[in-house]
PDB file of N, CA and C in Angstrom:
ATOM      1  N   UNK A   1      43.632 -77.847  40.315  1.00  0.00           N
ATOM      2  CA  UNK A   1      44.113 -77.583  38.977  1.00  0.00           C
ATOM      3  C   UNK A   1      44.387 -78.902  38.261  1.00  0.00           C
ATOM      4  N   UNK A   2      43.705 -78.900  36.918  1.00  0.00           N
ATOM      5  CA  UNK A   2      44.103 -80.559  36.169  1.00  0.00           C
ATOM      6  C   UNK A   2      45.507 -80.181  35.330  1.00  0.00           C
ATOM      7  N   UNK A   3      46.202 -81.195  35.010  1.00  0.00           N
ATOM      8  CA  UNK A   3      47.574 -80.934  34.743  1.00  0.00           C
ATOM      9  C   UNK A   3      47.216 -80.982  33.200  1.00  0.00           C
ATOM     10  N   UNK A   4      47.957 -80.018  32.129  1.00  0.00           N
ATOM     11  CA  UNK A   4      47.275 -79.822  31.325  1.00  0.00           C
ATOM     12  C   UNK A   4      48.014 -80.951  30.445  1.00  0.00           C
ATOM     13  N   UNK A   5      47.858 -81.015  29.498  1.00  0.00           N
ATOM     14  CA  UNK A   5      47.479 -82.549  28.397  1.00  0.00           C
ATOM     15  C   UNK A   5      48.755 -82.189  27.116  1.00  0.00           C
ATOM     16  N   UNK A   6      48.647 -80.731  26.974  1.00  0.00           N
ATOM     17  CA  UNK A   6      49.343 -79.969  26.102  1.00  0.00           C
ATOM     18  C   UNK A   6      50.064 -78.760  26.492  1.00  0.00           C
ATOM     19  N   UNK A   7      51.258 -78.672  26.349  1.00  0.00           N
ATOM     20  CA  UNK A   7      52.253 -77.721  26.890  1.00  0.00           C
ATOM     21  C   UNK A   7      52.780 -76.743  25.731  1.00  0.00           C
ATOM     22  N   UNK A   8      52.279 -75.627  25.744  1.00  0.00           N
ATOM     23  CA  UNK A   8      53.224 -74.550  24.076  1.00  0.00           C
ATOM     24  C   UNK A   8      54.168 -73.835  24.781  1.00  0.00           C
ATOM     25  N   UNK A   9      55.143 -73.757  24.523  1.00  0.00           N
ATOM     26  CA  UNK A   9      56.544 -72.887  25.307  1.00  0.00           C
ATOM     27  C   UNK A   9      56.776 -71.930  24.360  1.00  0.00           C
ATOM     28  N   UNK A  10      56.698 -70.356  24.341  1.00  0.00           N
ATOM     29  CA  UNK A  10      57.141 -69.493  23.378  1.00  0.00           C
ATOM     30  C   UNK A  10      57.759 -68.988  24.017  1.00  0.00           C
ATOM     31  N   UNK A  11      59.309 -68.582  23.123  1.00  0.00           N
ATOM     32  CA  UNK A  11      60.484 -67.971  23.831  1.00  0.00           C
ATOM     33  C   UNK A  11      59.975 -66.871  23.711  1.00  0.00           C
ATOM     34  N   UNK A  12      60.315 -65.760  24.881  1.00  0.00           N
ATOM     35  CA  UNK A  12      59.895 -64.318  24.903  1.00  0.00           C
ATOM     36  C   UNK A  12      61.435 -63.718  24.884  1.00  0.00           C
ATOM     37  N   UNK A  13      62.591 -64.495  24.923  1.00  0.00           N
ATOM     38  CA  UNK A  13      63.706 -64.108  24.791  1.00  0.00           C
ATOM     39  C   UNK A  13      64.131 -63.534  25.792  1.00  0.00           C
ATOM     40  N   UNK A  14      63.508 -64.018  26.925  1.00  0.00           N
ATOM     41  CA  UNK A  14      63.898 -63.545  28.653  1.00  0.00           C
ATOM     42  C   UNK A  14      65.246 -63.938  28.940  1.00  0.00           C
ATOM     43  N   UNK A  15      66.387 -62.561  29.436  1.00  0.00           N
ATOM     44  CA  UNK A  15      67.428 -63.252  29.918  1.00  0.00           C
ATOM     45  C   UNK A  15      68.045 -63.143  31.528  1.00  0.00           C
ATOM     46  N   UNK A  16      68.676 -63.512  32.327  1.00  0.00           N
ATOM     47  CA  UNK A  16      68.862 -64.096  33.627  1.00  0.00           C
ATOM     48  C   UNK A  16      68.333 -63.056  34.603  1.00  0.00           C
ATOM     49  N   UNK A  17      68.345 -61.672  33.953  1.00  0.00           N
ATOM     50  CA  UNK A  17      68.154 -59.887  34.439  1.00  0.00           C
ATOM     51  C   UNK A  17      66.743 -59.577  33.900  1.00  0.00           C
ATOM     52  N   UNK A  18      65.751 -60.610  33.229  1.00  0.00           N
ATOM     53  CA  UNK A  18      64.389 -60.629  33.063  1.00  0.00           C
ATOM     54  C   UNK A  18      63.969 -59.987  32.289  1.00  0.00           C
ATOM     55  N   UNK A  19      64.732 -59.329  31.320  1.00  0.00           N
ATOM     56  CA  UNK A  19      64.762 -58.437  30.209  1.00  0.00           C
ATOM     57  C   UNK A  19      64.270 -59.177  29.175  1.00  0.00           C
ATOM     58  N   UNK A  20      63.659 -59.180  27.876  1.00  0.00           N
ATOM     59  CA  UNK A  20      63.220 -59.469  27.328  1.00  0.00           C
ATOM     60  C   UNK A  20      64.017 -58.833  25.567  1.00  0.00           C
ATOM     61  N   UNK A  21      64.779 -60.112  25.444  1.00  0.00           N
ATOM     62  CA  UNK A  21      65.710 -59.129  24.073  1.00  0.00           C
ATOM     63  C   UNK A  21      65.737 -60.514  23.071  1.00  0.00           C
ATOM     64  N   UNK A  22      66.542 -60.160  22.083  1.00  0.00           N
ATOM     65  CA  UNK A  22      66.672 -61.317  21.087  1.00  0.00           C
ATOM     66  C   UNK A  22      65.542 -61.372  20.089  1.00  0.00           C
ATOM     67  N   UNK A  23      65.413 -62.351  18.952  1.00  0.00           N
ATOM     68  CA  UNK A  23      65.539 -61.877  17.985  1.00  0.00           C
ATOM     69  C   UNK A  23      63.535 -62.475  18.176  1.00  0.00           C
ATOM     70  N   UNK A  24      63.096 -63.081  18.937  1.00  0.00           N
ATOM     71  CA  UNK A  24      62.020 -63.754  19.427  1.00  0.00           C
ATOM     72  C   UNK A  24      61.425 -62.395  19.923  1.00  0.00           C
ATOM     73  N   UNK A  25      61.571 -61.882  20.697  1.00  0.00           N
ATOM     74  CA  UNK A  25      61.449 -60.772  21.368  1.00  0.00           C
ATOM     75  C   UNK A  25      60.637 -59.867  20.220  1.00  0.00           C
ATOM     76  N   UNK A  26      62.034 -59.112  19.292  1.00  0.00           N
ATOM     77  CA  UNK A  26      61.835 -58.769  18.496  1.00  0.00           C
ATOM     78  C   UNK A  26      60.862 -58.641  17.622  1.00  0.00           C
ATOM     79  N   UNK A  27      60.388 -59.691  17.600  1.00  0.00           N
ATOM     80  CA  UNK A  27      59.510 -60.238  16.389  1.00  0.00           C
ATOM     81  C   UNK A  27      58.109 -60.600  16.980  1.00  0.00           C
ATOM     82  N   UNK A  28      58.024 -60.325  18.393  1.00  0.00           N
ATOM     83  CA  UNK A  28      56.475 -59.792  18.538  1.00  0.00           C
ATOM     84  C   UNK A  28      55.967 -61.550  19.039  1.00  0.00           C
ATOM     85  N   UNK A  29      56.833 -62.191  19.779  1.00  0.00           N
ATOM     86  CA  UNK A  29      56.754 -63.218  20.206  1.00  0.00           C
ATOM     87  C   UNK A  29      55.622 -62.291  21.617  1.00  0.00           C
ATOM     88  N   UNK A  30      55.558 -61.417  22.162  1.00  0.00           N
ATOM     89  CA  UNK A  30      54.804 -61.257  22.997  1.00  0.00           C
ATOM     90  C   UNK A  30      53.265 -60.731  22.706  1.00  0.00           C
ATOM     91  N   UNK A  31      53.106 -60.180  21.553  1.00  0.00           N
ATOM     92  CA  UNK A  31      52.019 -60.156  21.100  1.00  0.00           C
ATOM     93  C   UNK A  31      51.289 -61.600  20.631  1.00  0.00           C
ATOM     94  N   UNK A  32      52.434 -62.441  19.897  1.00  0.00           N
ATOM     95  CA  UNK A  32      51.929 -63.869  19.845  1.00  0.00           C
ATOM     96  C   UNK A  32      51.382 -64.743  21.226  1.00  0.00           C
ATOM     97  N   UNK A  33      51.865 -64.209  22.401  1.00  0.00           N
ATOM     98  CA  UNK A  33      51.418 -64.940  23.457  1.00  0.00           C
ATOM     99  C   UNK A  33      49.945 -64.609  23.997  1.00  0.00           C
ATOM    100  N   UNK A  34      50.126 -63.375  23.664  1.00  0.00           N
ATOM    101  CA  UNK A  34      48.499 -62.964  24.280  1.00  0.00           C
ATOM    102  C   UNK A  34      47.280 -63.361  23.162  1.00  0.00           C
ATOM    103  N   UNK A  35      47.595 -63.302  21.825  1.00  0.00           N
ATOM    104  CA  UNK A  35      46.959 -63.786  20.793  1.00  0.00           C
ATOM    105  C   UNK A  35      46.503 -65.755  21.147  1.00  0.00           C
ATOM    106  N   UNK A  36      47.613 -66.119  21.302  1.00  0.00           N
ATOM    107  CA  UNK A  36      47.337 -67.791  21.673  1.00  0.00           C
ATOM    108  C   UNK A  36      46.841 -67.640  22.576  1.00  0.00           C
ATOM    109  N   UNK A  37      46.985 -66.831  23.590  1.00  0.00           N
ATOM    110  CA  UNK A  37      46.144 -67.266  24.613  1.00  0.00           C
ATOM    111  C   UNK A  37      44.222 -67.242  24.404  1.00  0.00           C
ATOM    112  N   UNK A  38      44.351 -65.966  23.427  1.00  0.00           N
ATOM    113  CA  UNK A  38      42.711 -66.037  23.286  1.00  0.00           C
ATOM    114  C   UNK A  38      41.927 -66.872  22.341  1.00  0.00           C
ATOM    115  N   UNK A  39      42.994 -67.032  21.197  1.00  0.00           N
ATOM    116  CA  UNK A  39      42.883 -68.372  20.674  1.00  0.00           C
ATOM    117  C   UNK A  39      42.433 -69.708  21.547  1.00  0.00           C
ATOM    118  N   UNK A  40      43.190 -69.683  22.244  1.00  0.00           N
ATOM    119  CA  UNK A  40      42.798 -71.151  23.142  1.00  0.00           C
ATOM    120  C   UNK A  40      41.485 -71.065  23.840  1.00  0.00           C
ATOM    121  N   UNK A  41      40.788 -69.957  24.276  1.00  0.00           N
ATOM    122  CA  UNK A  41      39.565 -69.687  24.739  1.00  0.00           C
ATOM    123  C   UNK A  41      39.059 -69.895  23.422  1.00  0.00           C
ATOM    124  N   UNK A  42      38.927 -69.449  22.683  1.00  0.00           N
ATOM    125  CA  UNK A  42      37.661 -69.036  21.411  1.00  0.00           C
ATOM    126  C   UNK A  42      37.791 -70.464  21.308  1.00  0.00           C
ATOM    127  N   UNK A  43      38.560 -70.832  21.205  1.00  0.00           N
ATOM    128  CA  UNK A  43      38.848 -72.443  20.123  1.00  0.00           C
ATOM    129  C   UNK A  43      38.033 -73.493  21.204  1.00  0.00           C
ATOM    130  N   UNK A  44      37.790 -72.931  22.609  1.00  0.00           N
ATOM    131  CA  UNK A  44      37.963 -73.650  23.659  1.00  0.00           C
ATOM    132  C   UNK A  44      38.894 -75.386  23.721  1.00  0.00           C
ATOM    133  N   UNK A  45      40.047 -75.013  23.571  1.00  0.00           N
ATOM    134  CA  UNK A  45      40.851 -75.845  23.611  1.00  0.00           C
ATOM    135  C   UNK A  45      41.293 -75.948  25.270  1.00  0.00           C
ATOM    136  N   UNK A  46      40.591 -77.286  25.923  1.00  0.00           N
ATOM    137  CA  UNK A  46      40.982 -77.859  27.097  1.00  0.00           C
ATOM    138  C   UNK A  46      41.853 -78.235  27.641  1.00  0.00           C
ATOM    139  N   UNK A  47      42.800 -78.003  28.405  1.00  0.00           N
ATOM    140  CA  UNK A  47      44.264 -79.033  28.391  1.00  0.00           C
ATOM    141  C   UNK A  47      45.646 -78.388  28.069  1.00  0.00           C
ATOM    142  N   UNK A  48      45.383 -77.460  27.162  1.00  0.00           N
ATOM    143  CA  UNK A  48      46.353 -76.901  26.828  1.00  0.00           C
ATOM    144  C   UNK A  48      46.506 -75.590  27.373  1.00  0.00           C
ATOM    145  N   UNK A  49      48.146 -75.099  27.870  1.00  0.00           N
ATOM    146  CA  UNK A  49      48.804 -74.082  28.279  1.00  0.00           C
ATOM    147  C   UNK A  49      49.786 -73.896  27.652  1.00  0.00           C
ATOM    148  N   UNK A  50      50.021 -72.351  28.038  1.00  0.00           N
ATOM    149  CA  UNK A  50      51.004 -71.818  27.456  1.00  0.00           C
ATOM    150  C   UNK A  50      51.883 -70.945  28.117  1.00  0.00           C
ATOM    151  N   UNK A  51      53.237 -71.425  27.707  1.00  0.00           N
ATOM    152  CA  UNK A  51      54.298 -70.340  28.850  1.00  0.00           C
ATOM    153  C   UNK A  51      54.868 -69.428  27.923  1.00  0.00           C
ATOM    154  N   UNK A  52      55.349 -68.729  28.458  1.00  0.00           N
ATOM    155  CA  UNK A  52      56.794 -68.267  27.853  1.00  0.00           C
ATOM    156  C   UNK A  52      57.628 -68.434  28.687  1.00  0.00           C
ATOM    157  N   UNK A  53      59.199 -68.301  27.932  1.00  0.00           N
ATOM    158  CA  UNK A  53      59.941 -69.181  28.581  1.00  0.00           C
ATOM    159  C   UNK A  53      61.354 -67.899  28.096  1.00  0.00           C
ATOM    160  N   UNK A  54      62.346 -68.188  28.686  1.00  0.00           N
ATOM    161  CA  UNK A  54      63.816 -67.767  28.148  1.00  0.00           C
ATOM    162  C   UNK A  54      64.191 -68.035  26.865  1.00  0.00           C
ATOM    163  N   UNK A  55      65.448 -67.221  26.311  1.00  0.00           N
ATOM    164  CA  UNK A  55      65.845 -67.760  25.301  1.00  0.00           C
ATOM    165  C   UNK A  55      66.290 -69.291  24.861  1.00  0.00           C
ATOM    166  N   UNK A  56      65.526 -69.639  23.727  1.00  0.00           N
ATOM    167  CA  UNK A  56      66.023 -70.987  23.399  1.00  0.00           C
ATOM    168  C   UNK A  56      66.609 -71.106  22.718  1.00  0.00           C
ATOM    169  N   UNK A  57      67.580 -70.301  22.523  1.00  0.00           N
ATOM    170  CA  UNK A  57      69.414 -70.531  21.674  1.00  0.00           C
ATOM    171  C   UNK A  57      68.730 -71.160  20.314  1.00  0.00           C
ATOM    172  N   UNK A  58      67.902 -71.004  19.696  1.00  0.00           N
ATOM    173  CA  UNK A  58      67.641 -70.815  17.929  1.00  0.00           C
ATOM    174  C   UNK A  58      67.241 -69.735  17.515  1.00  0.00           C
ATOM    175  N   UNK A  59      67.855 -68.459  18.006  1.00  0.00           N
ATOM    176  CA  UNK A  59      67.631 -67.443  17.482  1.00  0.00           C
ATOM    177  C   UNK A  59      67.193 -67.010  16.025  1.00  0.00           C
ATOM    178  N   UNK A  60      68.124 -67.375  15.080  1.00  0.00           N
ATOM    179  CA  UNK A  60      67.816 -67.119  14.074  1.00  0.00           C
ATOM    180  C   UNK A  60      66.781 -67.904  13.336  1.00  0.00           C
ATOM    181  N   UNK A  61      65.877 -69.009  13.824  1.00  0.00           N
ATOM    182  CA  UNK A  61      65.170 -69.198  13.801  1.00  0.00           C
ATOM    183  C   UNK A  61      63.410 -68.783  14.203  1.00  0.00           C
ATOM    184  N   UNK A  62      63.726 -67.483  15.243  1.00  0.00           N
ATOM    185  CA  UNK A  62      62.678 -66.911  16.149  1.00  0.00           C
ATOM    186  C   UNK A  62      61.368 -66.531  14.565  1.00  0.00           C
ATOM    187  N   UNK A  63      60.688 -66.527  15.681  1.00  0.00           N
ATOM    188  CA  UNK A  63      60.189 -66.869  17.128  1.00  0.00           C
ATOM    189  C   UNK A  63      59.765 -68.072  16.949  1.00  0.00           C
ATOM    190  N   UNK A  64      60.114 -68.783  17.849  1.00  0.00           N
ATOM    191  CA  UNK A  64      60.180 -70.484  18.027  1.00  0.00           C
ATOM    192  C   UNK A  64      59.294 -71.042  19.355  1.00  0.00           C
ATOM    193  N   UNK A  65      58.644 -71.490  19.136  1.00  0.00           N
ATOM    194  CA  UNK A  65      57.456 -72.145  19.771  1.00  0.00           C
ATOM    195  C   UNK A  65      57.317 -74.055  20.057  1.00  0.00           C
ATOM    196  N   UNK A  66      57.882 -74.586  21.627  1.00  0.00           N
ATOM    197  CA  UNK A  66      57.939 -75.777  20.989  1.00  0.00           C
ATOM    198  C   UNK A  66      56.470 -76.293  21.799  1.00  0.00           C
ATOM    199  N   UNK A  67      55.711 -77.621  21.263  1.00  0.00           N
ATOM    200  CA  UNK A  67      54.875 -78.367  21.499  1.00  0.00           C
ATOM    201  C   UNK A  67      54.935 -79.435  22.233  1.00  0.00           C
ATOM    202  N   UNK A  68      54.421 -79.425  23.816  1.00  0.00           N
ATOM    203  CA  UNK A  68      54.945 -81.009  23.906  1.00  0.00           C
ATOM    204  C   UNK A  68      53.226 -81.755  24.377  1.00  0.00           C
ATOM    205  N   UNK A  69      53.319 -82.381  24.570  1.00  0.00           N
ATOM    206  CA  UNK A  69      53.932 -83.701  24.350  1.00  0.00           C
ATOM    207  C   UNK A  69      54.763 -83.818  22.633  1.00  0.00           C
ATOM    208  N   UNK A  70      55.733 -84.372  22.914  1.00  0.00           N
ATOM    209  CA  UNK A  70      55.723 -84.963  21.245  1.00  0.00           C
ATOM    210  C   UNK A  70      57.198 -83.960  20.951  1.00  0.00           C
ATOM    211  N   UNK A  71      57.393 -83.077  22.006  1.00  0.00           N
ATOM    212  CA  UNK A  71      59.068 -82.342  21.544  1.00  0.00           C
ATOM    213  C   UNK A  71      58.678 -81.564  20.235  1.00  0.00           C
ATOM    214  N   UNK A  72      57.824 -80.914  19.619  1.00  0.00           N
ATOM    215  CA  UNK A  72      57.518 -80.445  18.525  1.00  0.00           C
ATOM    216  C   UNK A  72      58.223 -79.122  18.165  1.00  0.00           C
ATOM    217  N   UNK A  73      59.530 -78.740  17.475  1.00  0.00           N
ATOM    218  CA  UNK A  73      59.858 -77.840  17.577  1.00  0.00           C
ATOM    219  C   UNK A  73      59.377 -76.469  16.406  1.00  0.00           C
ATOM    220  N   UNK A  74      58.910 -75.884  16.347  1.00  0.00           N
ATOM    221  CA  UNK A  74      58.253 -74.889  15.234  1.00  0.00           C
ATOM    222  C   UNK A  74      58.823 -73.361  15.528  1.00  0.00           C
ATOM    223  N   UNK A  75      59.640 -73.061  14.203  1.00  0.00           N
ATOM    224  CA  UNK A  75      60.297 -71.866  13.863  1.00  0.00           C
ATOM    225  C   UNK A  75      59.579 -70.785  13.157  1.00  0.00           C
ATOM    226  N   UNK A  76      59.541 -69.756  13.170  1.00  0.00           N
ATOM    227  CA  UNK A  76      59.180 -68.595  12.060  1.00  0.00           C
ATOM    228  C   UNK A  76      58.238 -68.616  12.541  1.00  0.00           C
ATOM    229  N   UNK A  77      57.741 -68.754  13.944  1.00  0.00           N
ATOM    230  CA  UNK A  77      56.169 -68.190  13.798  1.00  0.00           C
ATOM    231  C   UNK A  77      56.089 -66.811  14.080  1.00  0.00           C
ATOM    232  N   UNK A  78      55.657 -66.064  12.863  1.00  0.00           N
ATOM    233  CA  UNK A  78      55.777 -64.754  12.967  1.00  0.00           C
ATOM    234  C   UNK A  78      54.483 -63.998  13.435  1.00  0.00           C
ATOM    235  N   UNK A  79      53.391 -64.468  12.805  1.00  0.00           N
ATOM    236  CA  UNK A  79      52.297 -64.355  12.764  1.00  0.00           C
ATOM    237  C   UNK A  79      50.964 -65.098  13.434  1.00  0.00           C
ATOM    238  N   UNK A  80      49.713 -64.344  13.096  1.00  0.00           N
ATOM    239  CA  UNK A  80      48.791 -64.851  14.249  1.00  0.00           C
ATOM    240  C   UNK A  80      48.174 -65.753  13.124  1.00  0.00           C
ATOM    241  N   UNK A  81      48.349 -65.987  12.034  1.00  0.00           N
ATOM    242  CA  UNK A  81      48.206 -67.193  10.800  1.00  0.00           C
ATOM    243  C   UNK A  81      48.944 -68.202  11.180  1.00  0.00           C
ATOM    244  N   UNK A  82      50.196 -68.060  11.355  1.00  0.00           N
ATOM    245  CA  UNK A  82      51.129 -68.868  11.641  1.00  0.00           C
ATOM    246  C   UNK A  82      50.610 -69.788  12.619  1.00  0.00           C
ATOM    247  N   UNK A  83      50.378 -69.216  13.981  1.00  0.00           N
ATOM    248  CA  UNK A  83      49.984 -69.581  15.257  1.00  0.00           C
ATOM    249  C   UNK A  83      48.399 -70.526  14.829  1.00  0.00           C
ATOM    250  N   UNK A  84      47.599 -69.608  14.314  1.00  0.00           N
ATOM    251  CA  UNK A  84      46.385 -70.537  13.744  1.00  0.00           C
ATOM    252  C   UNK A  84      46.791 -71.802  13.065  1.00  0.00           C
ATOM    253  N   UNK A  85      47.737 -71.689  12.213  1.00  0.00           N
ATOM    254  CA  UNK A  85      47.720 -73.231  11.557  1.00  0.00           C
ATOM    255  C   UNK A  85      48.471 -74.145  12.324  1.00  0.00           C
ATOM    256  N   UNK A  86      49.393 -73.689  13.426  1.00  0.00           N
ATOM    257  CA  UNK A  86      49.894 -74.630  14.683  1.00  0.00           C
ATOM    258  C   UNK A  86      48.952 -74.815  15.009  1.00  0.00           C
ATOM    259  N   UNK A  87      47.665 -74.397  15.487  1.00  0.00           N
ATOM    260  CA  UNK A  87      46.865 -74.620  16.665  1.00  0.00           C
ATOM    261  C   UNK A  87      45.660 -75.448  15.643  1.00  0.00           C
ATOM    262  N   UNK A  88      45.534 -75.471  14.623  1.00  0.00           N
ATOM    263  CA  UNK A  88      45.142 -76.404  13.564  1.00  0.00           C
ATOM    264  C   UNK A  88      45.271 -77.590  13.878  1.00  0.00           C
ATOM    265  N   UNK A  89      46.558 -77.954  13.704  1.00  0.00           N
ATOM    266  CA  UNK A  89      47.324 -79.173  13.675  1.00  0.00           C
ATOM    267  C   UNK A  89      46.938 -79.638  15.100  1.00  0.00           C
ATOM    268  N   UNK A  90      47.206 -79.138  16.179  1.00  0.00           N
ATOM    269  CA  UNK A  90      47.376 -79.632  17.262  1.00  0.00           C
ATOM    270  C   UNK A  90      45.570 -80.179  17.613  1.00  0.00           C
ATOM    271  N   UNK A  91      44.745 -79.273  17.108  1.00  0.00           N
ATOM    272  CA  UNK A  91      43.416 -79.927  17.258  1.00  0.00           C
ATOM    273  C   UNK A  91      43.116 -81.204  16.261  1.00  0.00           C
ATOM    274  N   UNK A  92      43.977 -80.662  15.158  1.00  0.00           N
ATOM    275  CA  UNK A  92      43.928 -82.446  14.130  1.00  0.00           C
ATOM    276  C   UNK A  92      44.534 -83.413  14.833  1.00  0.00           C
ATOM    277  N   UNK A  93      45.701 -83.225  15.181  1.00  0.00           N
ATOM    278  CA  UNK A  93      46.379 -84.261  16.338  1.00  0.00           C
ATOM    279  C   UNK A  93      47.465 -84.434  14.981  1.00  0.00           C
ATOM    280  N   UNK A  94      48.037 -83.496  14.045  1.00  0.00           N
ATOM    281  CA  UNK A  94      48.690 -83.628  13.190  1.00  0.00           C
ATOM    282  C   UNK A  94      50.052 -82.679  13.658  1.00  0.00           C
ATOM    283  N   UNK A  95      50.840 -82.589  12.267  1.00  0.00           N
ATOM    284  CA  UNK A  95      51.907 -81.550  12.544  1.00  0.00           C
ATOM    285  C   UNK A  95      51.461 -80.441  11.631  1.00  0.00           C
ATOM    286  N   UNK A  96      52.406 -79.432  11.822  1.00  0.00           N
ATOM    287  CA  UNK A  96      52.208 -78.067  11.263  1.00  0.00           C
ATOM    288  C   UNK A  96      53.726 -78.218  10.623  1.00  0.00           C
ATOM    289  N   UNK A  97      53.991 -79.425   9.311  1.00  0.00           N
ATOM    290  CA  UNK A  97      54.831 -79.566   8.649  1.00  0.00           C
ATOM    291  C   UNK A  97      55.876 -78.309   8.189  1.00  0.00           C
ATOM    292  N   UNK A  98      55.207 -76.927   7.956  1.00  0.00           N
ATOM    293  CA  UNK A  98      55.759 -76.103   7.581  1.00  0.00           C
ATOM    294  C   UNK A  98      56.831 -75.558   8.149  1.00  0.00           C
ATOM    295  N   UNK A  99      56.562 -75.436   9.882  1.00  0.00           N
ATOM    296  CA  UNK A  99      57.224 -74.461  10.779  1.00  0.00           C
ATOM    297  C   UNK A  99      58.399 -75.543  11.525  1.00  0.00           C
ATOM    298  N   UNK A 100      58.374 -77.092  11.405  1.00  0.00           N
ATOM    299  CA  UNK A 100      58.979 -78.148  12.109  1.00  0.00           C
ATOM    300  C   UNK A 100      60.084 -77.289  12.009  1.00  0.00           C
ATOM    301  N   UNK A 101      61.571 -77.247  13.052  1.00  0.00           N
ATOM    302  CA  UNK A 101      62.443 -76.921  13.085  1.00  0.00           C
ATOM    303  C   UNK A 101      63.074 -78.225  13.153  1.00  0.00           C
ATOM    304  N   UNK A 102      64.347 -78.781  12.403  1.00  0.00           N
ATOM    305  CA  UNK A 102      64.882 -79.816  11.943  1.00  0.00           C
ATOM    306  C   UNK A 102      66.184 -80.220  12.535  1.00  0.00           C
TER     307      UNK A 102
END
């Protein structure tokens, strides 16, 4: 396995009992995961993976998606637009100015 180059963490709002709640949850952060994931095939984007992860205490920010290398934190991704113009950026080697969480 090559260690991948690019890391996307989307909270699925998993908590210690593996439940899946919060406001990430909610908002279809798990439909967003399976969407990026096929994104990353079509796009054939190399290198890059994607987890989901527990709650990341910016709830009211959900669904929140961070980028690393680079600590990139991105809020409101609600949508599979949303997710496209992250995954934009990340093939520009730019930011997705809109969603930066501050």
């Amino acid at each position: 396995m090559e260690t991948p180059n690019t890391h996307l963490l989307v909270c699925a709002s998993f908590r210690m009992a593996g439940n899946p709640q919060g406001v990430c949850h909610k908002k279809g952060a798990g439909n967003l995961l399976a969407y990026l994931e096929t994104e990353l095939s079509d796009r054939d984007l190399e290198g890059v993976t994607v987890t989901a992860t527990g709650c990341l205490k910016v709830c009211e920010k959900g669904p929140v998606m961070i980028v690393h290398p680079g600590n990139l934190w991105y809020g409101g991704v609600e949508t599979e637009a949303d997710v496209d113009q992250i995954l934009d950026a990340i093939e520009a080697g730019t930011v997705a100015k809109k969603y930066v969480l501050s």
